[in-house]
Every structure is written in structure tokens, then in C-alpha cells.
C-alpha atoms as a PDB file:
ATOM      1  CA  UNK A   1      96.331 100.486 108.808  1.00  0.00           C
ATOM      2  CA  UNK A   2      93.586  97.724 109.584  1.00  0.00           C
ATOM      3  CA  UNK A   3      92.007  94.950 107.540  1.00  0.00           C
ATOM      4  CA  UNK A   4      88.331  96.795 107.771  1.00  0.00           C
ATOM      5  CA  UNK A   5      89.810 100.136 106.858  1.00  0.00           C
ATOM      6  CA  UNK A   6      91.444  98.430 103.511  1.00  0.00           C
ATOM      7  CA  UNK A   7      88.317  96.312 102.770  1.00  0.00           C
ATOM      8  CA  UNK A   8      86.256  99.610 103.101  1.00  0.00           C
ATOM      9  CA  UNK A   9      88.533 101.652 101.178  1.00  0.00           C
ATOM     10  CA  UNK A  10      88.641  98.984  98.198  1.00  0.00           C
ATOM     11  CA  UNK A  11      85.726  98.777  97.843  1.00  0.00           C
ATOM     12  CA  UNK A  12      84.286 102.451  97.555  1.00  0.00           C
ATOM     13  CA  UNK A  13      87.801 102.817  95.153  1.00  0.00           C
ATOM     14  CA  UNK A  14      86.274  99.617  92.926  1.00  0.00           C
ATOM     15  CA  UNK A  15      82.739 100.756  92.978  1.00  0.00           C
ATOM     16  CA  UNK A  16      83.868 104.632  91.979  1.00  0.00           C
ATOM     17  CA  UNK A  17      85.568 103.366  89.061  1.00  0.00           C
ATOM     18  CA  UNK A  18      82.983 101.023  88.356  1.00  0.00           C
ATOM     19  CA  UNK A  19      80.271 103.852  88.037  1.00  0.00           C
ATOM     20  CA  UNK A  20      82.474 106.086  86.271  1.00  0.00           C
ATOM     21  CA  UNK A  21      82.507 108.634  89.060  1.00  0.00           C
ATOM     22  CA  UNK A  22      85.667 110.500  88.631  1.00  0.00           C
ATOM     23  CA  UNK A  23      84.645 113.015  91.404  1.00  0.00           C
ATOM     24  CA  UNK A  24      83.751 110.030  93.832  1.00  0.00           C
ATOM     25  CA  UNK A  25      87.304 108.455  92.979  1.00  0.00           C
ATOM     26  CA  UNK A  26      89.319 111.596  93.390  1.00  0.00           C
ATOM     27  CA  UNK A  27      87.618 111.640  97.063  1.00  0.00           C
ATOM     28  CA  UNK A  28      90.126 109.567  98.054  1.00  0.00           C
ATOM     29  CA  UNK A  29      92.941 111.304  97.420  1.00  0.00           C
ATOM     30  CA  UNK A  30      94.940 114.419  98.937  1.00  0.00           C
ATOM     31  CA  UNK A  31      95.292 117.357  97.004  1.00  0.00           C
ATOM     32  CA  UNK A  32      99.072 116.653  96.128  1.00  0.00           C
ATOM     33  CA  UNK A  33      99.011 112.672  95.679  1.00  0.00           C
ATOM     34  CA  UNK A  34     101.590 111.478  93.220  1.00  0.00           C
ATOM     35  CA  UNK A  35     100.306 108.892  91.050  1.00  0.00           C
ATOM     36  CA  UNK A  36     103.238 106.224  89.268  1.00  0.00           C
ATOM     37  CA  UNK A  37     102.312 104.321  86.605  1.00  0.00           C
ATOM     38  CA  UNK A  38     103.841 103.259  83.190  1.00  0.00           C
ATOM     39  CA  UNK A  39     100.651 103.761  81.240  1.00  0.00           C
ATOM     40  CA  UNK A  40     101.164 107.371  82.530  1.00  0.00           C
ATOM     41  CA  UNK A  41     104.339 107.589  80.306  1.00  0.00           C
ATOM     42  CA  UNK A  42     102.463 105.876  77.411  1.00  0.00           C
ATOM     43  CA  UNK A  43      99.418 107.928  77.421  1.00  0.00           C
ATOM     44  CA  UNK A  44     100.629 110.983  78.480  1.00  0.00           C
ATOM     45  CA  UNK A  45     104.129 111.252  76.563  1.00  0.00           C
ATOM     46  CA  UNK A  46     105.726 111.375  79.989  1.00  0.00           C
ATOM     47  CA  UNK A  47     108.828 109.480  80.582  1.00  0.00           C
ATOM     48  CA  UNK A  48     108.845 109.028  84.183  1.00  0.00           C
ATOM     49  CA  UNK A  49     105.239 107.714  84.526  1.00  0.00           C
ATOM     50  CA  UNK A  50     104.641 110.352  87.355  1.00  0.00           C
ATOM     51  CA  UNK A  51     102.118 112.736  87.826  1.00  0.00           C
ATOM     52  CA  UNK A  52     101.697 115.085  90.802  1.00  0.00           C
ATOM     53  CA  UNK A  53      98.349 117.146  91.901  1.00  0.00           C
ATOM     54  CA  UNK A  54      94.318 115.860  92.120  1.00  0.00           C
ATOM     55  CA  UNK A  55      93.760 118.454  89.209  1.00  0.00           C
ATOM     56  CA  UNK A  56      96.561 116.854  86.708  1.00  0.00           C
ATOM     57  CA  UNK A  57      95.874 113.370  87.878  1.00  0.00           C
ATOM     58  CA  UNK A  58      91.944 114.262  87.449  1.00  0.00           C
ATOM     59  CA  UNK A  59      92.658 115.342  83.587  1.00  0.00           C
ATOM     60  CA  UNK A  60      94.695 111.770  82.790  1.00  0.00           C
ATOM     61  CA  UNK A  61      91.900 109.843  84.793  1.00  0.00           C
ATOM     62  CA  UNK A  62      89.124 111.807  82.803  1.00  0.00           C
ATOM     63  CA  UNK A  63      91.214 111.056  79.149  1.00  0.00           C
ATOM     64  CA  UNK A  64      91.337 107.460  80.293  1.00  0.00           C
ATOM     65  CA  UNK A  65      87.733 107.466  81.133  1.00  0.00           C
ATOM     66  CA  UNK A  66      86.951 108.446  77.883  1.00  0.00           C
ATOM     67  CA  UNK A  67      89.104 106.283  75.777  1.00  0.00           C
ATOM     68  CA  UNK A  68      87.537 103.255  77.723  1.00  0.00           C
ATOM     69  CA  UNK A  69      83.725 103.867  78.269  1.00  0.00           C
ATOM     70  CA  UNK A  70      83.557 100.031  79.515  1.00  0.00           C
ATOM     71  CA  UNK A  71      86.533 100.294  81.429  1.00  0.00           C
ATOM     72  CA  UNK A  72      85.307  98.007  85.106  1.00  0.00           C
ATOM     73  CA  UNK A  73      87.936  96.835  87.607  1.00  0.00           C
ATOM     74  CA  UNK A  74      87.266  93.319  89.152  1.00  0.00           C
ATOM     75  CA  UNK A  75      88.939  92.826  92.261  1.00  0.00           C
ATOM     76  CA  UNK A  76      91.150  90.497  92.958  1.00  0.00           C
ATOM     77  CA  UNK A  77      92.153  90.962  96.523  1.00  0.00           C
ATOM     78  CA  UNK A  78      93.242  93.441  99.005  1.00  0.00           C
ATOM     79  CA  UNK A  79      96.623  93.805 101.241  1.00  0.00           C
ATOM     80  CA  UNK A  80      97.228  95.473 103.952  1.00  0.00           C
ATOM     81  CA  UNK A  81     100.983  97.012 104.380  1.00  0.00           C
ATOM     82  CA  UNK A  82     102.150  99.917 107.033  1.00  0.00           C
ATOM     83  CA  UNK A  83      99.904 103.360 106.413  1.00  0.00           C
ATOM     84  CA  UNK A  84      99.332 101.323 102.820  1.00  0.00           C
ATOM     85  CA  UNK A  85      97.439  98.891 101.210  1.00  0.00           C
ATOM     86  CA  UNK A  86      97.810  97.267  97.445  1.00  0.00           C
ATOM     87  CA  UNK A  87      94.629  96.724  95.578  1.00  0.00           C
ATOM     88  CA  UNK A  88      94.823  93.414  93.120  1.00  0.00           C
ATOM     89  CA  UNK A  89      92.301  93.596  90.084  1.00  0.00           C
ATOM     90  CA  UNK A  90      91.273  92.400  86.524  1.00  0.00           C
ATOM     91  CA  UNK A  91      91.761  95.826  84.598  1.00  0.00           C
ATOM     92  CA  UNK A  92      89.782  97.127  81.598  1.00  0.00           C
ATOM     93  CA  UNK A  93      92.427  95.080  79.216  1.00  0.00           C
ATOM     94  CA  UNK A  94      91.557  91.744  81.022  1.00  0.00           C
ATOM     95  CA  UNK A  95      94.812  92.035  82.533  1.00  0.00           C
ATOM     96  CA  UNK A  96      96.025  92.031  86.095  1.00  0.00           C
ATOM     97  CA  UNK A  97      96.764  94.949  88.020  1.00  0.00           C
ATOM     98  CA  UNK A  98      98.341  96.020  91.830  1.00  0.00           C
ATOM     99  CA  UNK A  99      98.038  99.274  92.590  1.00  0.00           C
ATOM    100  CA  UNK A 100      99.673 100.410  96.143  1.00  0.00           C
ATOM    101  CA  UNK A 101      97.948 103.260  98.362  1.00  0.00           C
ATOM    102  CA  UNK A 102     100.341 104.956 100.626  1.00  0.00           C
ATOM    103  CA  UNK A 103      97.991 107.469 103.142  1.00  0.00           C
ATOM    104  CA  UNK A 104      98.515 109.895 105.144  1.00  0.00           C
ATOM    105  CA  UNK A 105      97.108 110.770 108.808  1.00  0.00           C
ATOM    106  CA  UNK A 106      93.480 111.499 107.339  1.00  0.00           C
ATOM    107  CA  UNK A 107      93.413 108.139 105.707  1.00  0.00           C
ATOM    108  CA  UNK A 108      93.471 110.062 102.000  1.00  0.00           C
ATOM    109  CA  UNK A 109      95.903 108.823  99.672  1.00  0.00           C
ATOM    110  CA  UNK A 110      99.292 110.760  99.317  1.00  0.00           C
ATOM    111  CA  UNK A 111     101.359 108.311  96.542  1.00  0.00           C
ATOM    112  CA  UNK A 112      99.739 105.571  94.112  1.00  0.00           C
ATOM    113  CA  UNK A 113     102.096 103.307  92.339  1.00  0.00           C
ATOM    114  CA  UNK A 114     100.436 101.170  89.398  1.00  0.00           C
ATOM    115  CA  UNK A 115     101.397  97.729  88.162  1.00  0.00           C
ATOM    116  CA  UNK A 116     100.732  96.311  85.488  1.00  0.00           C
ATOM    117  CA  UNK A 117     101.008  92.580  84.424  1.00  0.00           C
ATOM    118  CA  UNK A 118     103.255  92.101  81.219  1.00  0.00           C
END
């Protein structure tokens, strides 16, 4: 992992979700990704906050998309970890967020794990 790759990445990720692009945003992503996140649980009724697969994860995203037509990410700042990064933004609630981006070998995402401030 290298500081241009995570800038680069970030960015496209921020500007996808930006424009609403759920097609653009699932680019990122391997077909199996796991994606963590306690809203997950909330939203979806499911009590470990996981979901596996681009097609289930594509479903929540699109629900989510929908229930927030104004949703916009501003970021924060990027951080670069081993084969991962972490993403800081201001999420559609005004609130912060970190979401961590584990990849694999063709620099597509295999595991996201969302934070949420409380």
C-alpha cells in the first residue's frame, strides 16, 4: 500500500458516493467483499452488522441511497495501513465516520469495516 494509491482510491470512493453512482462505487470492490457496519444491523434487521457479496451489499447501498437522496461524504483524511487504508469523513448525519479498506492483490476491496462516531 502507498500514499498515492490511497489518495487515488479516496478520492474516486468520495466522488462515487458523491454523484450517487452506485455502479461506480461497487467498482471498487471484489465480488465477495464483506462489508461491517452497525448501521447494517439497524437498517437491515441484522444482528451482526455483516454483509457478504457485491450483489447483497449493492441492495443495502441502493436502500441507503434512497432513504438519503442528499446523502455527500466530506473527507476528512486518509490513512494508509498494510494492504489497507481507513477513509475519515463527515457522513450524511453530519457525523464522523472511519471506514477501513482491506484489498487484495488487484487493489479491489475484500473487507470494509464502518465506524461510526457516537
Amino acid at each position: 500500500m502507498n500514499k498515492e494509491f490511497a489518495a487515488h482510491f479516496a478520492n474516486e470512493w468520495l466522488q462515487a458516493w458523491n454523484a450517487h453512482d452506485l455502479d461506480r462505487v461497487l467498482s471498487h470492490y471484489s465480488d465477495d467483499f464483506e462489508m461491517f457496519s452497525p448501521v447494517i444491523a439497524q437498517v437491515m434487521g441484522i444482528k451482526e452488522g455483516r454483509l457478504q457479496g457485491k450483489s447483497v451489499v449493492g441492495a443495502y447501498w441502493a436502500k441507503a441511497l434512497a432513504m438519503f437522496p442528499d446523502l455527500a461524504f466530506t473527507p476528512v483524511c486518509t490513512m494508509v495501513g498494510v494492504n489497507s487504508i481507513t477513509i475519515h469523513y463527515i457522513g450524511a448525519t453530519g457525523k464522523r465516520v472511519a471506514e477501513v479498506f482491506q484489498f487484495n492483490a488487484e487493489n479491489q476491496v475484500i473487507r470494509a469495516h464502518a465506524h461510526y462516531e457516537t
